[in-house]
Protein backbone atom coordinates (compact mmCIF):
# COMPACT_ATOMS: atom_id res chain seq x y z
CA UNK A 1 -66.93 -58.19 -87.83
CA UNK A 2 -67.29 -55.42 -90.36
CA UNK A 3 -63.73 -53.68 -91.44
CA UNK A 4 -63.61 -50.22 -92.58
CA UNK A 5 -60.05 -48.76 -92.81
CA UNK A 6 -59.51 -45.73 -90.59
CA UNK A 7 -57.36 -42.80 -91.62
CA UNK A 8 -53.59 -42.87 -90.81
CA UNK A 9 -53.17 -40.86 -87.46
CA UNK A 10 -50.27 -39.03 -86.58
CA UNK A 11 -49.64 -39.42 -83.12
CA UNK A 12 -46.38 -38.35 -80.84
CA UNK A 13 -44.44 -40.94 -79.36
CA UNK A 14 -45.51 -41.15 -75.58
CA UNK A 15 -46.99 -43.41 -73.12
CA UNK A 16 -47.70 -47.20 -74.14
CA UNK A 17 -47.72 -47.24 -77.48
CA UNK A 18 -47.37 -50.74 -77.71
CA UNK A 19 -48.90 -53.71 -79.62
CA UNK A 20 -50.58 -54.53 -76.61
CA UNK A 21 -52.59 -51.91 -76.78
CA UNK A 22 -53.91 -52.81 -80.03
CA UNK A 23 -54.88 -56.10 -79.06
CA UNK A 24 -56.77 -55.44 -75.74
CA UNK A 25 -58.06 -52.20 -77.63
CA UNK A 26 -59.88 -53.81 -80.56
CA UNK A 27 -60.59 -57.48 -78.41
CA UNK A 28 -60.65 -56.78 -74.76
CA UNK A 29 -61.20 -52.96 -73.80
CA UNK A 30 -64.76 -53.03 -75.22
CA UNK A 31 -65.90 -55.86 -74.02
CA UNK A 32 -64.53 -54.69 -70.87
CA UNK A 33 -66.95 -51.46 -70.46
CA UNK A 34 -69.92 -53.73 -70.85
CA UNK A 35 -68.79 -55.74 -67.37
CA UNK A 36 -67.69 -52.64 -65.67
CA UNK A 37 -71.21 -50.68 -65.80
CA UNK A 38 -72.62 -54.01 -64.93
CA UNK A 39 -71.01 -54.31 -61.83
CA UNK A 40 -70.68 -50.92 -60.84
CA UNK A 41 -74.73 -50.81 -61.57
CA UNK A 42 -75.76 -54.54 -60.51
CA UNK A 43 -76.95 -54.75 -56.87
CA UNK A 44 -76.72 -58.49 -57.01
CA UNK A 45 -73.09 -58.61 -57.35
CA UNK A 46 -71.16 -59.82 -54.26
CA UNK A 47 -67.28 -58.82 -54.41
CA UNK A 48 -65.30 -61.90 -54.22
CA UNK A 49 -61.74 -62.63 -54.48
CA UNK A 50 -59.73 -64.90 -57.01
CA UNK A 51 -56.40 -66.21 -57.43
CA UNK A 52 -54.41 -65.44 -60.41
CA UNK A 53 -52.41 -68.07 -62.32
CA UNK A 54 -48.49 -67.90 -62.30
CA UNK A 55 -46.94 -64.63 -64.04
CA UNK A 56 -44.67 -66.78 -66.04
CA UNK A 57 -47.11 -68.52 -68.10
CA UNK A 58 -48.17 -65.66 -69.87
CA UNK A 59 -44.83 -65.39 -71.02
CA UNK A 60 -45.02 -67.79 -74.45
CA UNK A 61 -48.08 -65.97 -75.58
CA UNK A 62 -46.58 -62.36 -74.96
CA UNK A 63 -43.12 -63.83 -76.80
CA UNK A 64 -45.33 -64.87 -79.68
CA UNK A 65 -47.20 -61.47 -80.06
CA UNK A 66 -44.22 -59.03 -79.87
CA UNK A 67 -42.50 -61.38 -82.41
CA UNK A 68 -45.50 -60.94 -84.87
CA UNK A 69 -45.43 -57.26 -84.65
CA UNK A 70 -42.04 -56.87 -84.39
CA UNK A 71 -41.36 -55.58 -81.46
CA UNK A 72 -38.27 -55.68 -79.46
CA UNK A 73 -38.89 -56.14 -75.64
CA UNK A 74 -37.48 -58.14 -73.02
CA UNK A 75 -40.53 -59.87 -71.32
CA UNK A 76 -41.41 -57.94 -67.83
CA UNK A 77 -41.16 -59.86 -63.96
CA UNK A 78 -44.62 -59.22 -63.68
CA UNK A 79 -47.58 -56.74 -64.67
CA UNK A 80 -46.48 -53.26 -65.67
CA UNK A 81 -48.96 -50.41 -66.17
CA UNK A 82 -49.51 -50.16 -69.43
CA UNK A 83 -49.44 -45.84 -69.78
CA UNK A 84 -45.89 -46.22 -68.43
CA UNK A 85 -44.29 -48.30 -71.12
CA UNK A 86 -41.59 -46.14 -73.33
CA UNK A 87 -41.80 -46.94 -76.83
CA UNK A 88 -38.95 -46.07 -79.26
CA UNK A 89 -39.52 -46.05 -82.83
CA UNK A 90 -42.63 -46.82 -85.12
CA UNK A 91 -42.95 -49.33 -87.94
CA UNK A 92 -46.15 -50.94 -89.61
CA UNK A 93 -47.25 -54.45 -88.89
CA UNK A 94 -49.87 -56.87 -89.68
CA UNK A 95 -50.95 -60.08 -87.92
CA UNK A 96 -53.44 -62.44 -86.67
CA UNK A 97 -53.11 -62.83 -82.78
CA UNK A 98 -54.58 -65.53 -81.35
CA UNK A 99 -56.80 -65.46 -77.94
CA UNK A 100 -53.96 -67.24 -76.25
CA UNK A 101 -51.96 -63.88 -77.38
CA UNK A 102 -54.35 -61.64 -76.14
CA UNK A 103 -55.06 -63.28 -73.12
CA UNK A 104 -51.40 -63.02 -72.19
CA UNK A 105 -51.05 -59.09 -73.60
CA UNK A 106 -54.20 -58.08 -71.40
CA UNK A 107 -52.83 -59.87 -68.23
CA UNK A 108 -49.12 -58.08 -68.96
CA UNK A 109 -50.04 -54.81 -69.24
CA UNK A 110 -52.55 -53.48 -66.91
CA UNK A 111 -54.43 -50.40 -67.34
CA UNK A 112 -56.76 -48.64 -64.54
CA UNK A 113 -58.99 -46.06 -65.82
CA UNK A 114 -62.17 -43.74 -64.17
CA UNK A 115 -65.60 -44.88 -65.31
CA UNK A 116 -68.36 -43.60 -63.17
CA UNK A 117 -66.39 -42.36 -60.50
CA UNK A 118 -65.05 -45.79 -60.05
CA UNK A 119 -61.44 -47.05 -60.58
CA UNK A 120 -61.52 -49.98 -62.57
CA UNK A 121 -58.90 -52.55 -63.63
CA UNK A 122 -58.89 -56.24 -65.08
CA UNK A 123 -56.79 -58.84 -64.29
CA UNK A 124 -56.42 -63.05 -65.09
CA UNK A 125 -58.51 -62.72 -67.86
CA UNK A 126 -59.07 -65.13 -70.49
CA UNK A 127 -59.94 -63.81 -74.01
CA UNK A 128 -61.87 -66.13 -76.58
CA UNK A 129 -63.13 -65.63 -80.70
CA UNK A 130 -65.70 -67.98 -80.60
CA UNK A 131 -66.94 -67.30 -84.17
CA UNK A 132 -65.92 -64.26 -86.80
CA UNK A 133 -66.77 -60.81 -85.22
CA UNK A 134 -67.42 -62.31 -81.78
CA UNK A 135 -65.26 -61.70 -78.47
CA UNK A 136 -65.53 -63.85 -75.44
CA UNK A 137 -63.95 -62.36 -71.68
CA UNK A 138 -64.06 -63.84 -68.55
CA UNK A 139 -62.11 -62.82 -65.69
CA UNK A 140 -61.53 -60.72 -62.71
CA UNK A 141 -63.16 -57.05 -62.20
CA UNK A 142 -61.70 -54.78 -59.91
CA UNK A 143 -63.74 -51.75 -59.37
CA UNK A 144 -64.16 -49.08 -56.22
CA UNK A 145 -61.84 -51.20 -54.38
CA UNK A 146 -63.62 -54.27 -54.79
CA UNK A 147 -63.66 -57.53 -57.14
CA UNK A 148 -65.82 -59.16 -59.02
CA UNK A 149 -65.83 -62.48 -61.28
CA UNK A 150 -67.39 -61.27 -64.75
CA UNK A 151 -67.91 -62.40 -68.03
CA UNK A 152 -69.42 -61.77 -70.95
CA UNK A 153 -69.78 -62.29 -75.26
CA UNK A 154 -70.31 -60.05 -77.73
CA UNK A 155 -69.81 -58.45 -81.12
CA UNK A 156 -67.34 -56.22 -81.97
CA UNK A 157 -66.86 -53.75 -85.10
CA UNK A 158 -64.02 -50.74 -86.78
CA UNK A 159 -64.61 -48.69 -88.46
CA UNK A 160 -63.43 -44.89 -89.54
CA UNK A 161 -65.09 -44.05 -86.70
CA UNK A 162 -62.97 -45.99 -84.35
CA UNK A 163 -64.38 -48.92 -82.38
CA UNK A 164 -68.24 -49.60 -81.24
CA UNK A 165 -70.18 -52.42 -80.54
CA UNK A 166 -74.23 -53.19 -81.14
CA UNK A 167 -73.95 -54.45 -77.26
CA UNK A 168 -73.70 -57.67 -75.62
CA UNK A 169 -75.32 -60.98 -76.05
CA UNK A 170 -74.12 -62.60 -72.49
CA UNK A 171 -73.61 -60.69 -69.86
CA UNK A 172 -72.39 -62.38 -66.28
CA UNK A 173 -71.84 -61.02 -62.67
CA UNK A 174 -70.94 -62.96 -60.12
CA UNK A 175 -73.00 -65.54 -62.28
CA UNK A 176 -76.03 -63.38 -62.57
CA UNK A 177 -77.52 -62.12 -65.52
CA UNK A 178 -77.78 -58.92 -67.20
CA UNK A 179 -79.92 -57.77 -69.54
CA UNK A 180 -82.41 -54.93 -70.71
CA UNK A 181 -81.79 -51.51 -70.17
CA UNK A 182 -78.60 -51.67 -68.20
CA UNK A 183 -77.27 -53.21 -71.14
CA UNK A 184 -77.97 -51.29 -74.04
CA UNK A 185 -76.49 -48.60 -71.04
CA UNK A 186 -73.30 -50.86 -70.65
CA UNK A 187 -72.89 -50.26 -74.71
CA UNK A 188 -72.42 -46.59 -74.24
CA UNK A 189 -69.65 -47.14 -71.33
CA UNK A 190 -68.11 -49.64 -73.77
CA UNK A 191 -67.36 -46.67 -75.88
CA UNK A 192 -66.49 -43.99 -73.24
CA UNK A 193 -63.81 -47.09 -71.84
CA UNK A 194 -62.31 -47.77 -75.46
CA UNK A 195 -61.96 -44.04 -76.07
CA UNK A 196 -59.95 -43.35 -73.35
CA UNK A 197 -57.49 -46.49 -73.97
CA UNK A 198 -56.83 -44.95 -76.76
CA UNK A 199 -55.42 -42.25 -75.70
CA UNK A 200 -53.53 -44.19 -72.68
CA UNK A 201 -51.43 -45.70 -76.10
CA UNK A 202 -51.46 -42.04 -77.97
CA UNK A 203 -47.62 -43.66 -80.07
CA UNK A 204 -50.33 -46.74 -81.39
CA UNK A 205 -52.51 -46.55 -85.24
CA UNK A 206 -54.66 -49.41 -85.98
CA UNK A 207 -55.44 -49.09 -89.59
CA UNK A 208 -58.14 -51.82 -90.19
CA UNK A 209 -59.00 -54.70 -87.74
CA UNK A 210 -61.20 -57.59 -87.37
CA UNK A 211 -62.51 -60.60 -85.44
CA UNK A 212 -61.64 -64.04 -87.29
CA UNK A 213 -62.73 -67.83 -85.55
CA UNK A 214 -59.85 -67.96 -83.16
CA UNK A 215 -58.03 -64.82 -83.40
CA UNK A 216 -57.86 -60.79 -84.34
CA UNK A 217 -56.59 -60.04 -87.27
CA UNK A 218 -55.13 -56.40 -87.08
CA UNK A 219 -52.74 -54.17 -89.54
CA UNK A 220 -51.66 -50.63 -88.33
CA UNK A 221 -48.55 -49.22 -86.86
CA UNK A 222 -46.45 -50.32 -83.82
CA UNK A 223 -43.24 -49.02 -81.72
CA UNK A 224 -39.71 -50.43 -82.93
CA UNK A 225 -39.21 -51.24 -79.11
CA UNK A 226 -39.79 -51.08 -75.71
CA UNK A 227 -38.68 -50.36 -72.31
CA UNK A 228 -40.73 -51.68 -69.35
CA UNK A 229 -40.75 -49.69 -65.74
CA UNK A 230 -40.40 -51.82 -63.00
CA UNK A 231 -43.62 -54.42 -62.86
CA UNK A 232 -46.33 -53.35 -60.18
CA UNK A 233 -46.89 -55.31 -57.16
């Protein structure tokens, strides 16, 4: 993965401006638009339902990536939405998360966004860095109302620009396939998703990032602290 520093961005303090953001921003929320236009595209794709591991055991991974940015937060009773997290404070950071960090970030904080007149939200995901400017997602896909199992491999890049990707290289819905033209399509909803995350987490400034074997490696700003709203259902 390719690093090109981005300019410092001043941005009020506002909804989820959080670490977390960061970390499904730059690993997850890209990745993410590829799977959504698949589904919402694929006519092969039956919706399915899956159960979610327990809550709690995302705990130890979220502990161990608000300790490495320095954030203080009292870990939540279950998902919250992510654009209703109060931060307080700013101060820079720089780690490497791992994907069992991520992982538990994504699954934490949940954020629902329009893409093609659908409504579409992730949940028990599992994030992976297979090799050095490579993410790896698997999990659940809710979209229109229904759910899908989903995943999918790809590369991922910063730059001044902000984020983009060249597109998938796996692509899986429901365990079918997806390639061609509906893929280099899912690339440009990969961008429309990311964009808008980032302005779910307007408090958030990720100053250079990138993709090592195993983890993200990101440096930037982060809140002081935060203060959770009571988790969803």
């Amino acid at each position: 993965m390719t690093t090109e520093p981005a300019p410092a961005q001043t941005k009020p303090a506002g909804r989820g401006a959080l670490v977390a953001g960061v970390v499904v921003l730059l690993a997850v929320a890209g990745i993410v638009g590829l799977i959504v236009w698949a589904v919402v595209t694929s006519d092969r794709a039956a919706p399915v339902s899956h159960p979610e591991p327990s809550f709690e055991s995302y705990e130890p991974g979220w502990t161990s990536a608000m300790a490495k940015a320095g954030v203080e937060a009292t870990f939540p009773g279950g998902p919250v939405e992510l654009t209703e997290v109060r931060p307080t404070g700013r101060r820079p950071f720089e780690a490497t998360f791992t994907a069992e960090e991520i992982t538990a970030l994504l699954n934490v904080y949940r954020f629902e966004a329009d893409l093609g007149g659908q409504s579409v939200s992730i949940s028990d995901a599992t994030a992976e860095f297979p090799a050095p400017g490579v993410g790896a997602l698997s999990g659940t896909l809710s979209a229109g109302g229904s759910t899908y199992s989903a995943a999918i491999e790809g590369p991922l890049v910063h730059t001044a620009k902000g984020i983009d990707s060249p597109g998938a290289t796996s692509l899986t819905v429901e365990g079918f396939g997806v390639g061609g033209e509906r893929r280099r399509q899912a690339t440009e909803a990969m961008v429309a998703y990311l964009n808008r995350y980032l302005m779910a987490a307007p408090g958030l400034t990720v100053q250079s990032a990138r993709i090592l074997e195993g983890g993200l490696q990101v440096s930037g700003t982060a809140p002081a602290s935060l203060e959770h709203p009571a988790p969803t259902p």
